[in-house]
Protein backbone atom coordinates (compact mmCIF):
# COMPACT_ATOMS: atom_id res chain seq x y z
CA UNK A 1 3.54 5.04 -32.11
CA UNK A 2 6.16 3.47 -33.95
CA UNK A 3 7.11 0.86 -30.85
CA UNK A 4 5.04 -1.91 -32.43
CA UNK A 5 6.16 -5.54 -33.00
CA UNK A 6 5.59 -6.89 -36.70
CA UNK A 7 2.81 -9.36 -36.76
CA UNK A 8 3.96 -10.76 -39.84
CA UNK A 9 7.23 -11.90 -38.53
CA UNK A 10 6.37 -14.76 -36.45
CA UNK A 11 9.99 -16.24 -36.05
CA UNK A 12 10.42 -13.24 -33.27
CA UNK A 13 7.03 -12.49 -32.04
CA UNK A 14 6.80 -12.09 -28.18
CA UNK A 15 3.77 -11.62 -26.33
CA UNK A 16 3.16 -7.54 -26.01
CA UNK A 17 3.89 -7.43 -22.10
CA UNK A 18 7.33 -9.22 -22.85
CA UNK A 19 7.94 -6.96 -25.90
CA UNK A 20 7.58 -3.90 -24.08
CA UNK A 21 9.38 -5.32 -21.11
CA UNK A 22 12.88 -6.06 -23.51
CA UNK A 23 12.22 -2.28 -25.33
CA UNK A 24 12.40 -0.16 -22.37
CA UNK A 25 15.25 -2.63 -21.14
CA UNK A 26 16.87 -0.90 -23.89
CA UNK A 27 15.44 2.18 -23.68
CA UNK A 28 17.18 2.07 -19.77
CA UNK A 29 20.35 1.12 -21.21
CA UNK A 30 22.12 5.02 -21.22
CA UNK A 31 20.57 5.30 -17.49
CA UNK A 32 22.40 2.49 -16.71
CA UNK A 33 25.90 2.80 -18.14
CA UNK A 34 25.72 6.38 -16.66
CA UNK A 35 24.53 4.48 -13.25
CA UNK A 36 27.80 2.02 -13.68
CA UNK A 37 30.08 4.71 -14.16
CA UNK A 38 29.29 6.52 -11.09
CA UNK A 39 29.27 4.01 -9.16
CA UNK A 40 32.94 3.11 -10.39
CA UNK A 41 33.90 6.38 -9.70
CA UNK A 42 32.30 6.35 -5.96
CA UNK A 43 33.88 3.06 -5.10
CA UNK A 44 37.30 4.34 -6.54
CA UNK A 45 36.81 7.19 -3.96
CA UNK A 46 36.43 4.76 -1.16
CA UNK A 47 39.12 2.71 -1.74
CA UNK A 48 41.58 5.41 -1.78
CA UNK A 49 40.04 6.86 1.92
CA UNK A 50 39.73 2.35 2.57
CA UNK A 51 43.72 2.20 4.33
CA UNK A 52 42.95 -1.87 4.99
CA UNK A 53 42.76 -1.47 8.91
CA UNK A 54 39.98 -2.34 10.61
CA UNK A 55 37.04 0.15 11.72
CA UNK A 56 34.61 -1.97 13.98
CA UNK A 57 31.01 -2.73 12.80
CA UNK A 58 31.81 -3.76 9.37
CA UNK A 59 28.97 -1.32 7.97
CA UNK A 60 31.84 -0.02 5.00
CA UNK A 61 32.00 -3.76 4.12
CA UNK A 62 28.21 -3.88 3.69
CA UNK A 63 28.03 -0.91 1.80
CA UNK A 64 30.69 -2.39 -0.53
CA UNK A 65 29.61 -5.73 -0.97
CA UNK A 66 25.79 -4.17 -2.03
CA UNK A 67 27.31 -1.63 -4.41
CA UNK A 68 29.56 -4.06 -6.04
CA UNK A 69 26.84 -6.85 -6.46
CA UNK A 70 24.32 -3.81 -7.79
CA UNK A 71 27.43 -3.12 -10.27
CA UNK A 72 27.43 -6.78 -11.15
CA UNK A 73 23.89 -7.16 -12.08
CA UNK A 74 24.24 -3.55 -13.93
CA UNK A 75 27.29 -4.74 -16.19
CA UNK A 76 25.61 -7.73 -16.55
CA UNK A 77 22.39 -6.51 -18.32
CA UNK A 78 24.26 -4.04 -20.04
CA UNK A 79 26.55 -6.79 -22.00
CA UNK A 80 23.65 -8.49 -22.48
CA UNK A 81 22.31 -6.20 -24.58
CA UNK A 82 25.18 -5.27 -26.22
CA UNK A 83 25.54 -8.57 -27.20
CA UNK A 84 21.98 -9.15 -28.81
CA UNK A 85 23.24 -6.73 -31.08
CA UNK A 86 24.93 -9.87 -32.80
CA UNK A 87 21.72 -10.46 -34.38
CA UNK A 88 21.57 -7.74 -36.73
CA UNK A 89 23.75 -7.19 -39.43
CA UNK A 90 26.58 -4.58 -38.58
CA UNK A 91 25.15 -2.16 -40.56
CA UNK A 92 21.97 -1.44 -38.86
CA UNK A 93 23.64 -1.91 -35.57
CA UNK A 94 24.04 2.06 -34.82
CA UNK A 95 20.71 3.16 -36.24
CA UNK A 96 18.72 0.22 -34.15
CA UNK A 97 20.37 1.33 -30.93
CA UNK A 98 20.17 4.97 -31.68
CA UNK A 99 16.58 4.68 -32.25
CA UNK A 100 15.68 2.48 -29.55
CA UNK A 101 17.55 3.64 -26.75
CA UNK A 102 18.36 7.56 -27.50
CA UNK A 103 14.91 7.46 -29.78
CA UNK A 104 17.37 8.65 -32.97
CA UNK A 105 14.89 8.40 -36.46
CA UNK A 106 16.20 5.28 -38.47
CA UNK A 107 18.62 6.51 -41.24
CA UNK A 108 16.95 6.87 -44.72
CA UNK A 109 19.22 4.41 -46.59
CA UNK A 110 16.43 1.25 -46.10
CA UNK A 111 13.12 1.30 -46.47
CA UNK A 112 11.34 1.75 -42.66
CA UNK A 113 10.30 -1.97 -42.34
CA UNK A 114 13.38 -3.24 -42.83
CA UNK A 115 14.69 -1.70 -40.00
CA UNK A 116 11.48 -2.62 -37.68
CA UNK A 117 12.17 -6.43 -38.72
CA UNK A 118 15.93 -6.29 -37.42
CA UNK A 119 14.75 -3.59 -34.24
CA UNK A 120 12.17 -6.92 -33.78
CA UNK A 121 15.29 -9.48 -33.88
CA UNK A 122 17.50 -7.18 -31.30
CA UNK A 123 13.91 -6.74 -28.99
CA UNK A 124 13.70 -10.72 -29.32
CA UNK A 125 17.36 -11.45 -28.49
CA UNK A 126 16.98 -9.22 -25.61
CA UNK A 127 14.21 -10.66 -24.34
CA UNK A 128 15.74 -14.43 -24.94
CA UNK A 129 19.07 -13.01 -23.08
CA UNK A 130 17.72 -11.07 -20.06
CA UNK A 131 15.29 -14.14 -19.48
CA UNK A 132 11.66 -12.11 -19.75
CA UNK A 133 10.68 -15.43 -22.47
């Protein structure tokens, strides 16, 4: 298993349960842009049947209000961990990603351990940013 945190690099070592916790963060991360975009889509569809008058309980308005704070907390933790990306020098950004999210092999340009040590940076950034340490 290839998911392991270097030892050696003890600027960005997290406790295993946090580690793991900030990887499959990223690992959710196509889930949940595909999750944002539909939910764009469906609230797009309601506001063009929405005509502004009002319709009694207020259910629509609860229904809204959840879906657009859900939204919120999705586009939230998906800049987040866009923005870790920061970390790692722009060319290694695609291949960490790629590997960690979509589970891509690292490119063969570097040498393997190279890219764990800047995968470990991202992991620890995302961890930092989505408050798990």
């Amino acid at each position: 298993m290839s998911d392991y945190q270097l030892k050696k690099l003890k600027s960005c070592l997290l406790p295993e349960t946090v580690y793991r916790q900030a990887l499959w963060a990223v690992k959710d991360l196509p889930r949940m842009r595909e999750s944002l975009l539909e939910m764009e889509q469906s609230l797009d569809c309601l506001s063009q049947v929405y005509t502004g008058q009002p319709r009694g309980s207020g259910i629509h308005s609860d229904m809204t209000a959840k879906r657009a704070g859900q939204m919120a907390n999705l586009a939230l933790r998906i800049r987040i961990i866009e923005d870790s990306l920061k970390v790692v020098p722009l060319e290694y950004r695609d291949g960490i990603l790629d590997k960690v999210a979509y589970g891509v092999p690292y490119p063969d340009f570097r040498h393997p351990n190279t890219w764990r040590k800047w995968q470990q940076a991202f992991l620890y950034e995302v961890a930092h940013g989505l408050h798990l340490y």
